[in-house]
Protein backbone atom coordinates (compact mmCIF):
# COMPACT_ATOMS: atom_id res chain seq x y z
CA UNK A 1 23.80 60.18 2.33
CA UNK A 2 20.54 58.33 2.79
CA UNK A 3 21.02 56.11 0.38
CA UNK A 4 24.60 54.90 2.05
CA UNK A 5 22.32 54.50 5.25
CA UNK A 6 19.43 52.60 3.40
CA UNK A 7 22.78 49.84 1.54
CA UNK A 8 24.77 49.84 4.82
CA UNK A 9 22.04 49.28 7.20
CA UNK A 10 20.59 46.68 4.85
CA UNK A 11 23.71 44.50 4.29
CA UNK A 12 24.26 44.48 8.23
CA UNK A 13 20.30 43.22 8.50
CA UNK A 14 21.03 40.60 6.08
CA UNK A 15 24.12 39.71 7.63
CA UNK A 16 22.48 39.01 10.92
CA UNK A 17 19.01 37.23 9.20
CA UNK A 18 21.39 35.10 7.49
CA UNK A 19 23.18 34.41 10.80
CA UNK A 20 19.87 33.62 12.70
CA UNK A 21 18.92 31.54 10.02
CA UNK A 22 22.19 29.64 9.43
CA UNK A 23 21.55 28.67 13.25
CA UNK A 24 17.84 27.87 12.56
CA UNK A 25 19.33 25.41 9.76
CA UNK A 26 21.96 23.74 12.54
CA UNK A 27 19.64 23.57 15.60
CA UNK A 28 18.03 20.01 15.10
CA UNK A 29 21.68 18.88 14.70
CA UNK A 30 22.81 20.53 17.98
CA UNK A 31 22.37 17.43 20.53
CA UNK A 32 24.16 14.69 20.67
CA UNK A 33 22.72 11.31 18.71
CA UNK A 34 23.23 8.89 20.95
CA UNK A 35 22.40 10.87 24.31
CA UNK A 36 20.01 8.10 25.34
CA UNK A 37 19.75 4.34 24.20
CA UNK A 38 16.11 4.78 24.29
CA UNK A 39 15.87 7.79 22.82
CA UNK A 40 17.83 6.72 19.71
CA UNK A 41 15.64 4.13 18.53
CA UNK A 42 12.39 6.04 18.50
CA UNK A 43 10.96 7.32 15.20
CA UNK A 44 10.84 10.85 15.94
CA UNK A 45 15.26 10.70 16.43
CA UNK A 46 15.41 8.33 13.65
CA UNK A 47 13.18 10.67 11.03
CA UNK A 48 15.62 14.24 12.14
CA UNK A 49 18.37 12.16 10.66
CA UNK A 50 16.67 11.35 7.58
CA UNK A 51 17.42 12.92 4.03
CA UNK A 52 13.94 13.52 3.43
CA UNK A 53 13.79 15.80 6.71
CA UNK A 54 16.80 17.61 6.01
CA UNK A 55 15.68 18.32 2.33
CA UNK A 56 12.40 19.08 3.86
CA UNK A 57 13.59 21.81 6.91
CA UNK A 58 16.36 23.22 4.37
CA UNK A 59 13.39 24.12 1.89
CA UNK A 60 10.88 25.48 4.49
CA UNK A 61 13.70 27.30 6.60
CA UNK A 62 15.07 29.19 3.04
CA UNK A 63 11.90 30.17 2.06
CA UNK A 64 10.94 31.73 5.72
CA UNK A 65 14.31 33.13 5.32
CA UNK A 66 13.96 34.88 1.31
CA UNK A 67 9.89 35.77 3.01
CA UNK A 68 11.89 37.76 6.51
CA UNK A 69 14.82 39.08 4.23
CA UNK A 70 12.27 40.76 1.87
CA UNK A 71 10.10 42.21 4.11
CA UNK A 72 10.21 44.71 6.75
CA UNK A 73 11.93 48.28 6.89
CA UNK A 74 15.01 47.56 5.51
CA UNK A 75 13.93 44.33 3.34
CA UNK A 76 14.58 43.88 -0.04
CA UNK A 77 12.46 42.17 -2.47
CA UNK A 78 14.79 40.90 -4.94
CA UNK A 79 17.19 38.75 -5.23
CA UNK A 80 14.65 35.58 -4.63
CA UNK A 81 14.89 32.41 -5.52
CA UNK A 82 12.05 32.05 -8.06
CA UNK A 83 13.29 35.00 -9.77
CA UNK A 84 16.19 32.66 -11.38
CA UNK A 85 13.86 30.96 -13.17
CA UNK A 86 12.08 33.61 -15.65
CA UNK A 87 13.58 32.23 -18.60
CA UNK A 88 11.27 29.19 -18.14
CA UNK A 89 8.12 30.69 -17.59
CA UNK A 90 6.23 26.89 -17.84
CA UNK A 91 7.65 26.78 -14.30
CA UNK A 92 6.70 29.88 -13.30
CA UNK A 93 3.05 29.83 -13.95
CA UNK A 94 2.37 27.89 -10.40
CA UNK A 95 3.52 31.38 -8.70
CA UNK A 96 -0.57 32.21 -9.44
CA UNK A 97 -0.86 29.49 -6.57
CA UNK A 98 1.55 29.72 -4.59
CA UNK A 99 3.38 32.81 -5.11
CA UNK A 100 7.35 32.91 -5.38
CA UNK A 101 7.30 31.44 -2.15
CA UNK A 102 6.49 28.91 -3.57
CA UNK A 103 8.54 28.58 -6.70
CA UNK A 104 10.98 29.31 -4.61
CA UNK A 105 9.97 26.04 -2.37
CA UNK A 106 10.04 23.85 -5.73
CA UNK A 107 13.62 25.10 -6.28
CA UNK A 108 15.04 24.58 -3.47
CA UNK A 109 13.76 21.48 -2.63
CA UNK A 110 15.53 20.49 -5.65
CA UNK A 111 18.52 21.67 -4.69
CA UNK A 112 18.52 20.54 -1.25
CA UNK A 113 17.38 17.10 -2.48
CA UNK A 114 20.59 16.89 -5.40
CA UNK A 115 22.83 17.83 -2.90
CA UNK A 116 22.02 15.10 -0.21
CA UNK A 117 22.35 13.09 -3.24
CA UNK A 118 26.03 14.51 -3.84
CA UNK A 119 26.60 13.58 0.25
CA UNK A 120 24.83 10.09 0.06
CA UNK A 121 27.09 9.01 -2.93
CA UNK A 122 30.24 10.67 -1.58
CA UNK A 123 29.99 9.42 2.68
CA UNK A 124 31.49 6.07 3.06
CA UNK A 125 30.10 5.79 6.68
CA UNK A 126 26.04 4.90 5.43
CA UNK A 127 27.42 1.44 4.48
CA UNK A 128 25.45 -0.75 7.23
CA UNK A 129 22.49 1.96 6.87
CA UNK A 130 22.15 1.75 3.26
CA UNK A 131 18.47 0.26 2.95
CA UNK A 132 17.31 2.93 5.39
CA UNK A 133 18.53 5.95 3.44
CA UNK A 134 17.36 4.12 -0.11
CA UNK A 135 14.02 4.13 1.37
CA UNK A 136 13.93 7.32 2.53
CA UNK A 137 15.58 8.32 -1.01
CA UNK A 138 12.85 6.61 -2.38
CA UNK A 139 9.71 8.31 -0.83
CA UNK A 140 11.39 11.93 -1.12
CA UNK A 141 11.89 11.23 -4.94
CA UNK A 142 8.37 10.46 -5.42
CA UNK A 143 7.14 13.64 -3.94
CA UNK A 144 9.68 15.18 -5.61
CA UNK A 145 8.63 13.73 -9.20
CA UNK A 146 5.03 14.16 -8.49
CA UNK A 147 4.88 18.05 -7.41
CA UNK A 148 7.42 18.68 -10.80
CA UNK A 149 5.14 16.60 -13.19
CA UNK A 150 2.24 18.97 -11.54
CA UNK A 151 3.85 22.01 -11.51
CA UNK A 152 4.72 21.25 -15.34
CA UNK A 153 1.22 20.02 -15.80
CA UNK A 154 -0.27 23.44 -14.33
CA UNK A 155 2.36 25.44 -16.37
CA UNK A 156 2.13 23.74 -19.60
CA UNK A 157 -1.96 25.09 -19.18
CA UNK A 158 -1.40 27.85 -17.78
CA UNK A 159 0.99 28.83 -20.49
CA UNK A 160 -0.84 27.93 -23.60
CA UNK A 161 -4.46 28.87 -22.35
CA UNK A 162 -5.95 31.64 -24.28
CA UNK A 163 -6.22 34.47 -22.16
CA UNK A 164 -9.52 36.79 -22.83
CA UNK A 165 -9.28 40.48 -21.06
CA UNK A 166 -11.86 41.35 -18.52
CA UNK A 167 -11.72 44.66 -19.19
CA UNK A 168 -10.64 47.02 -21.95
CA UNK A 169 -8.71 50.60 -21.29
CA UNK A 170 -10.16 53.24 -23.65
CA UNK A 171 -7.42 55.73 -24.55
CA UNK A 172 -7.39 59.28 -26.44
């Protein structure tokens, strides 16, 4: 019986943390774009319609979602992100850093960034913005490239340093 309270009660709490969240993932999309002539040529408007924000905000608002869906009463700690990646554990060595928060950052900032990819080659309406979105395509692949090569860097030592116990666990 409890256990059919703990599964149903759990699935309904996701259900409505994924809802919340889906909404936290549409709300910088909610206004309209051109509302005001002024407003649409400032740099804050321009930079919410950017790639490298929406790769950015999809990363930070899954991982505050996997960090609220694991915790709490009725949270469960599985079925994370980071946990997909155990067969490489060079990759998974940075989760002494940042924890599988923050593996879980790496991977979907991969994700999100292949997939506005996909969209980029797929719209047909970026044609007069092209040089815009390149740019922005270009600066996001950087950081991209540079926190992989690091977090390869950091596993590849990680992985292959010798590790010497602290302590040793005398046993009858």
């Amino acid at each position: 019986d409890f256990a059919l309270f703990t599964l149903g009660a759990s699935a309904i709490g996701t259900g409505i943390i994924g809802g919340v969240f889906g909404l936290f993932l549409f709300l910088p999309y909610i206004s309209q774009k051109n509302k005001n002539e002024l407003y649409c040529f400032s740099k804050i408007n321009s930079f919410f319609y950017t790639p490298a924000f929406r790769i950015l905000y999809f990363s930070a608002i899954y991982v505050l979602y996997e960090w609220v869906k694991s915790s709490g009463f009725l949270g469960y700690p599985w079925g994370l992100l980071s946990e997909t990646v155990f067969h490489f554990p060079i990759l998974m060595q940075i989760a002494d850093i940042t924890g599988t928060y923050g593996v879980s950052f790496l991977l979907a900032f991969i994700n999100s960034f292949l997939a506005e990819i996909l969209l980029f080659s797929f719209k047909n309406s970026f044609r007069k913005e092209k040089h815009f979105f390149y740019n922005s395509f270009k600066n996001i692949t950087f950081v991209l490239l540079a926190l992989f090569i690091c977090t390869t860097i950091y596993g590849t030592y990680k992985y292959t340093k010798k590790m010497i116990p602290q302590k040793y666990l005398s046993t009858i």
